[in-house]
Protein backbone atom coordinates (compact mmCIF):
# COMPACT_ATOMS: atom_id res chain seq x y z
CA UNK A 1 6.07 31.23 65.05
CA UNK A 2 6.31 30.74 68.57
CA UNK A 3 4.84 27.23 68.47
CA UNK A 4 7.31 26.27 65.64
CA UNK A 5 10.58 27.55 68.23
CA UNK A 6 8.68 26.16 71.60
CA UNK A 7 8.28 22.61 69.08
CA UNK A 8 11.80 22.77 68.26
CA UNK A 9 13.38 23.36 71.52
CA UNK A 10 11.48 20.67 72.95
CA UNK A 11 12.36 18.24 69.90
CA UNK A 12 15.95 19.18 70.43
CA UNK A 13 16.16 18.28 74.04
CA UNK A 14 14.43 15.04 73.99
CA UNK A 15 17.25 13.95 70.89
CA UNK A 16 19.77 15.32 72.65
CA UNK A 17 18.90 13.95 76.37
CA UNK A 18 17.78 10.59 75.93
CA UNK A 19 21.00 9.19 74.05
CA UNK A 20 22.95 9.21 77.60
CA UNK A 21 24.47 5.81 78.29
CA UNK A 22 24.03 4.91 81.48
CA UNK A 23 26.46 2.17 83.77
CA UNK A 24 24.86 1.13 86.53
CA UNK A 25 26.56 -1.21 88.80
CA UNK A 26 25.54 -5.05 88.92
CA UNK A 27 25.43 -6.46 92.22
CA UNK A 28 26.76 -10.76 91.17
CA UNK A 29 26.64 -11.86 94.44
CA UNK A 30 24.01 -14.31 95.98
CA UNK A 31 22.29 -13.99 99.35
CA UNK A 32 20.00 -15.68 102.06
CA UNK A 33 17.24 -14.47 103.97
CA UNK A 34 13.91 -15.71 105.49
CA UNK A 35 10.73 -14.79 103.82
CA UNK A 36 9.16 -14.24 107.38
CA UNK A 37 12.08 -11.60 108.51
CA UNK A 38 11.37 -9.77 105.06
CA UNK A 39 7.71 -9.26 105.51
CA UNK A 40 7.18 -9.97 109.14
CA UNK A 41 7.82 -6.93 111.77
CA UNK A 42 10.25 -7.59 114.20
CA UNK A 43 10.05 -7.83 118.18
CA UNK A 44 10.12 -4.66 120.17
CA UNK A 45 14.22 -4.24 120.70
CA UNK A 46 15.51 -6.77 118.69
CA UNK A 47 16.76 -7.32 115.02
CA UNK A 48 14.20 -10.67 114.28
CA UNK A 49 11.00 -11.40 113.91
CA UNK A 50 8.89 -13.95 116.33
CA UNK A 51 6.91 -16.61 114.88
CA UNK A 52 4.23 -18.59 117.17
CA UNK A 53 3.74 -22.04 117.35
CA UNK A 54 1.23 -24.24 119.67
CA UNK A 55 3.97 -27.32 120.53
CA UNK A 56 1.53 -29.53 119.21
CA UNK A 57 1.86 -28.13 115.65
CA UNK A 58 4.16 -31.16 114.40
CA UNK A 59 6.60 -29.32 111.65
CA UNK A 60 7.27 -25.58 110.90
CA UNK A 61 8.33 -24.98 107.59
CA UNK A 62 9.93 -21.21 107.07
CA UNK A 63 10.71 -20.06 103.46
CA UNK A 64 14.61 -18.86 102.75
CA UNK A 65 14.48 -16.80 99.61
CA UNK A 66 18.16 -17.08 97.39
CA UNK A 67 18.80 -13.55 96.59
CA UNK A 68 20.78 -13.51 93.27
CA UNK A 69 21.45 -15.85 90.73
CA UNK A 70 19.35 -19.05 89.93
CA UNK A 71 22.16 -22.32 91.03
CA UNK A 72 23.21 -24.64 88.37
CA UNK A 73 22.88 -27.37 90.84
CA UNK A 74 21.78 -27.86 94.24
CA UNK A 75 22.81 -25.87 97.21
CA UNK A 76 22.75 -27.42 100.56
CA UNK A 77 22.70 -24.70 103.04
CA UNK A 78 22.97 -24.54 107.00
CA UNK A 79 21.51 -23.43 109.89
CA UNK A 80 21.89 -23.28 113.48
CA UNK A 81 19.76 -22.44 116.65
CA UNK A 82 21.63 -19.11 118.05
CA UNK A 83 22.88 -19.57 121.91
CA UNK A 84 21.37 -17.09 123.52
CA UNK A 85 18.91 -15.35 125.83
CA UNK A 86 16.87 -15.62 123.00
CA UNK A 87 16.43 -19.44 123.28
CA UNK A 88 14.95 -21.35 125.48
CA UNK A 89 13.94 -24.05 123.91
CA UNK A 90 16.22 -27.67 124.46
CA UNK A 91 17.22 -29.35 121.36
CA UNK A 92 15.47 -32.76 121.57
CA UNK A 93 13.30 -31.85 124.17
CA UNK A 94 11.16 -29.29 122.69
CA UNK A 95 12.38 -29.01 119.08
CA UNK A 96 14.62 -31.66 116.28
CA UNK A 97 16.25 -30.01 113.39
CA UNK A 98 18.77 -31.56 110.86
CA UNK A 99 20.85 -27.77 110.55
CA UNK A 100 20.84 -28.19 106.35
CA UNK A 101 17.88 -27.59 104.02
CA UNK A 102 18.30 -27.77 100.20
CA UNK A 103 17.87 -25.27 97.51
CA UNK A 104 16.82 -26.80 94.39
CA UNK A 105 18.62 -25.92 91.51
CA UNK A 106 17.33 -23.42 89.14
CA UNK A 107 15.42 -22.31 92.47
CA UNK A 108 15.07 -18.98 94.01
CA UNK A 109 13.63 -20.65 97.55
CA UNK A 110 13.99 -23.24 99.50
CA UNK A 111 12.36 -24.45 102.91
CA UNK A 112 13.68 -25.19 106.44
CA UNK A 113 11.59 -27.28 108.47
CA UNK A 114 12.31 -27.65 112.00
CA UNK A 115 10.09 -30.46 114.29
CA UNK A 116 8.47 -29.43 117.18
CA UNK A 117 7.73 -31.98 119.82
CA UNK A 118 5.19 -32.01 122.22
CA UNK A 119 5.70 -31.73 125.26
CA UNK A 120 2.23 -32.61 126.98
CA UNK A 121 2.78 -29.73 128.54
CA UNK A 122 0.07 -26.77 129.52
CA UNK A 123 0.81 -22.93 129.83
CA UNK A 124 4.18 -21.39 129.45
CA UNK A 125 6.39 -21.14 126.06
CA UNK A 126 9.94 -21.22 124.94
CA UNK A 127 11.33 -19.41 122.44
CA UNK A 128 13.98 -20.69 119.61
CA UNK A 129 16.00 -18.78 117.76
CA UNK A 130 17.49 -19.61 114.38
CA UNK A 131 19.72 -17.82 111.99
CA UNK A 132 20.98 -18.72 108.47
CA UNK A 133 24.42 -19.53 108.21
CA UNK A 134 24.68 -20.54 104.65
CA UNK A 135 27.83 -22.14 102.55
CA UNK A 136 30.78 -21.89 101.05
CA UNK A 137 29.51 -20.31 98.31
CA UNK A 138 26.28 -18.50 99.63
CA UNK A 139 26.70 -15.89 102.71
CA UNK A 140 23.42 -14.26 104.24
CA UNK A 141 22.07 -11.21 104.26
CA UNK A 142 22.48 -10.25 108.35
CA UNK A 143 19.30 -7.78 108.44
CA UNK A 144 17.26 -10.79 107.22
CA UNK A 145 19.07 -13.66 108.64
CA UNK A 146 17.20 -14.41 111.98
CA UNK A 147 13.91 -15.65 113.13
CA UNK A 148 12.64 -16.07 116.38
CA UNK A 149 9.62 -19.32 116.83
CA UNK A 150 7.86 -19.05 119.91
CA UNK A 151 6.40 -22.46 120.87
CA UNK A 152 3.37 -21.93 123.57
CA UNK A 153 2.31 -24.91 125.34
């Protein structure tokens, strides 16, 4: 008898428990971040992680993930080089970069590629700093929006 009432109690609260609708919240928005600042530790005291480079490397290419919706067409998105302490580098000395990259529609990635030039130049680094800055349409997530490439000579 007791395994009939402990069977039936149970069989009640599982039919009674598991009809609960639940209404979670959906996030619509869209997002950008680098792959590298999502998987990559960052430097001691600062909010970004450092990627290193020899300067005779040619191109880096650094995956932005879209976070959100797949695009119905495609998204042209910009960057910048952040003015700071940070950078060292000299635009056209030791690095080109066009400031726009492209995410394909129907794409949850696309990839920034920034030139580095070389120098000829032994020992020593510099240090650039980029950070998303997205569109119109597109903001960026600001824990993931930095990355720091340090090109060594």
């Amino acid at each position: 008898m007791k395994k009939i009432i402990l069977l039936y109690s149970l069989a009640l609260v599982l039919v009674t428990s598991s009809c609960i609708e639940q209404n979670y919240p959906k996030w619509e928005g869209s997002l950008l971040e680098f792959q590298d600042a999502v998987v990559t530790t960052p430097v001691a005291g600062e909010t970004f992680p450092r990627i290193t480079v020899a300067n005779t490397v040619g191109t880096v290419n650094l995956r932005v993930n879209l976070v959100g919706a797949h695009r119905a067409s495609d998204e042209i998105i910009s960057f910048s080089a952040v003015s700071s302490s940070a950078t060292t580098a000299v635009s056209g000395k030791d690095y080109t970069m066009t400031g726009k990259f492209t995410i394909p529609k129907g794409s949850s990635f696309g990839t920034l590629t920034v030139n580095i030039i070389d120098t000829k130049k032994i020992g020593g680094s510099v240090d650039l700093l980029l950070q998303l800055d997205g569109n119109d349409e597109i903001g960026y997530n600001s824990n993931y929006n930095k990355v720091q490439i340090r090109i060594t000579r």
